[in-house]
Protein backbone atom coordinates (compact mmCIF):
# COMPACT_ATOMS: atom_id res chain seq x y z
CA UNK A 1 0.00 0.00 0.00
CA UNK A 2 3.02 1.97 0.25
CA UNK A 3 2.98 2.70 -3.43
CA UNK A 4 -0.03 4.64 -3.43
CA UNK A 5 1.56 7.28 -1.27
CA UNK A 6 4.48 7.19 -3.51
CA UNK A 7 2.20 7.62 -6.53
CA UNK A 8 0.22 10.13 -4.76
CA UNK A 9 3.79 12.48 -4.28
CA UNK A 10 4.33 12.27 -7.23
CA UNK A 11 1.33 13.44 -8.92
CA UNK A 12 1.35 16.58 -6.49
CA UNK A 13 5.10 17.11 -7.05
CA UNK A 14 4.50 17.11 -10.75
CA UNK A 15 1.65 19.08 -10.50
CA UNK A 16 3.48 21.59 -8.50
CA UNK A 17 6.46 21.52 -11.11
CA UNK A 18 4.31 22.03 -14.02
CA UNK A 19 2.55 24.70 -12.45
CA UNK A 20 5.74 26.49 -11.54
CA UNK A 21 6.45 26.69 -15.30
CA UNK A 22 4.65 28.86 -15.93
CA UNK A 23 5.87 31.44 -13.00
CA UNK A 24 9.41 30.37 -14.05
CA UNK A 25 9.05 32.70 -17.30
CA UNK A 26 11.22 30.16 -19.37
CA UNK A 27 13.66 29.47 -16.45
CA UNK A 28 14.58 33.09 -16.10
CA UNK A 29 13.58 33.53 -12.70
CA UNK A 30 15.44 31.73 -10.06
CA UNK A 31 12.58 30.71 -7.60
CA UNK A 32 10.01 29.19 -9.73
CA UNK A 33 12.87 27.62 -11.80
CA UNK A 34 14.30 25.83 -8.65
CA UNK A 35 10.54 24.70 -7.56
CA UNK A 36 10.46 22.99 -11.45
CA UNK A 37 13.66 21.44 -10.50
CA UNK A 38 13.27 20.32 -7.31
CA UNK A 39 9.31 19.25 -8.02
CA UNK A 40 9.98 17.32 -11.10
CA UNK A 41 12.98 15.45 -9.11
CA UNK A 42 11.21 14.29 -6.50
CA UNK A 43 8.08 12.95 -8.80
CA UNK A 44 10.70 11.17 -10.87
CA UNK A 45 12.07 9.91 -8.13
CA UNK A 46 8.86 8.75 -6.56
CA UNK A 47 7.33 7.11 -9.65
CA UNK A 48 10.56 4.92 -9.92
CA UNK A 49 9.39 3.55 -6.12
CA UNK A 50 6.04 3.07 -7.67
CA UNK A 51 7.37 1.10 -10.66
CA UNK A 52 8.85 -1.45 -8.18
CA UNK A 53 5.51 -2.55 -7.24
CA UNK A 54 2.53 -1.53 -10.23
CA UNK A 55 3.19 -1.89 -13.98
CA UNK A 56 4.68 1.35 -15.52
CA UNK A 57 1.59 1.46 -18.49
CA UNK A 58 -1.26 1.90 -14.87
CA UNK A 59 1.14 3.59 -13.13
CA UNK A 60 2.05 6.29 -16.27
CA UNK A 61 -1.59 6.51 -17.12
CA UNK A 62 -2.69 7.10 -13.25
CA UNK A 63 -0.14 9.87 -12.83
CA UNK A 64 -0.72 11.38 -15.93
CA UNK A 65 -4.65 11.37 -15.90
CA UNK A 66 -4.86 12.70 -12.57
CA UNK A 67 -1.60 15.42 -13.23
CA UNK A 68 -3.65 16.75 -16.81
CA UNK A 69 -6.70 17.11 -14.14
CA UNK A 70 -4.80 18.84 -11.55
CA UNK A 71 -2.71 21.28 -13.52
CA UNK A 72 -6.20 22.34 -15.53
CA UNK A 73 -7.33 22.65 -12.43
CA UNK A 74 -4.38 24.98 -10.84
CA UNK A 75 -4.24 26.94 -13.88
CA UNK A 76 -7.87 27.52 -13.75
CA UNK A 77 -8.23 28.94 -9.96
CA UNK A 78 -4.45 30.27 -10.09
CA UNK A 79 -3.93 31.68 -13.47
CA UNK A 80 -7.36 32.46 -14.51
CA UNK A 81 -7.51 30.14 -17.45
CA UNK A 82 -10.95 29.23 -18.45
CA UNK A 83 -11.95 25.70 -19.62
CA UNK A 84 -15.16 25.52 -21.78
CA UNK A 85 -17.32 22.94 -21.73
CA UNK A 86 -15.13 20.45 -24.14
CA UNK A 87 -12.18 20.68 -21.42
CA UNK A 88 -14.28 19.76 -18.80
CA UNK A 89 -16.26 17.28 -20.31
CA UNK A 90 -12.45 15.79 -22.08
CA UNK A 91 -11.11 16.23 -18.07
CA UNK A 92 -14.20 14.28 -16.73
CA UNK A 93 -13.46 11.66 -19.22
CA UNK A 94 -9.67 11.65 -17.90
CA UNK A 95 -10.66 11.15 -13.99
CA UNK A 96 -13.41 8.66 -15.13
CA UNK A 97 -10.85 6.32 -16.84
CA UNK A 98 -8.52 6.59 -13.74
CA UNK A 99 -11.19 5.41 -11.47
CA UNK A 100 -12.08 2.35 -14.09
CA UNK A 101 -8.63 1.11 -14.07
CA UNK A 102 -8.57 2.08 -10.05
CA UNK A 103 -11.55 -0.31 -9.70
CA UNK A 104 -12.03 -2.49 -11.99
CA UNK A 105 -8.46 -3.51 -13.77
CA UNK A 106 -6.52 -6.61 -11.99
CA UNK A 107 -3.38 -5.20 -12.76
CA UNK A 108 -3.86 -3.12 -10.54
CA UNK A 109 -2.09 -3.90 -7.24
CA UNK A 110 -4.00 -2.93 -4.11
């Protein structure tokens, strides 16, 4: 079960990295630069745990799903970005086929 907070690290981390992208102005601001950094090295570093224990096509389409969702979401609420109805409806999609393979897939490990 120790995966799953692994996985779940590295999503955030990730999300946090990709968010700080955008702050980081092309990596010419120090701060936001050393948050992609640092953010994208420890998600790397987590999904590699993860990989020990689930297979690396879940695992990659788990963190990615729920990353795309995330990041829409942070640039939504922190840089204003709207999504129409398409994005949400593609996002919904997204988060719906993360919770099939969560639930019903047995290559899943739980």
């Amino acid at each position: 079960m120790q995966h799953w907070l692994y996985l779940g690290v590295a999503i955030v981390s990730e999300v946090v990295a990709t968010s700080a992208l955008k702050a980081a102005e092309g990596f010419t601001r120090p701060l936001p630069s050393l948050v992609v950094a640092v953010g994208y090295g420890i998600a790397f570093y987590c999904l590699s745990v993860v990989l020990r224990t689930l297979p690396v096509g879940v695992t990659y389409a788990i963190w990615s799903g729920i990353g795309v969702a995330l990041v829409a979401l942070v640039g939504w609420l922190v840089y204003g970005q709207s999504l129409d109805l398409a994005a949400v409806l593609g996002l919904t999609l997204i988060v719906a086929g993360v919770i099939v393979l969560n639930v019903f897939s047995k290559t899943v490990a739980h």
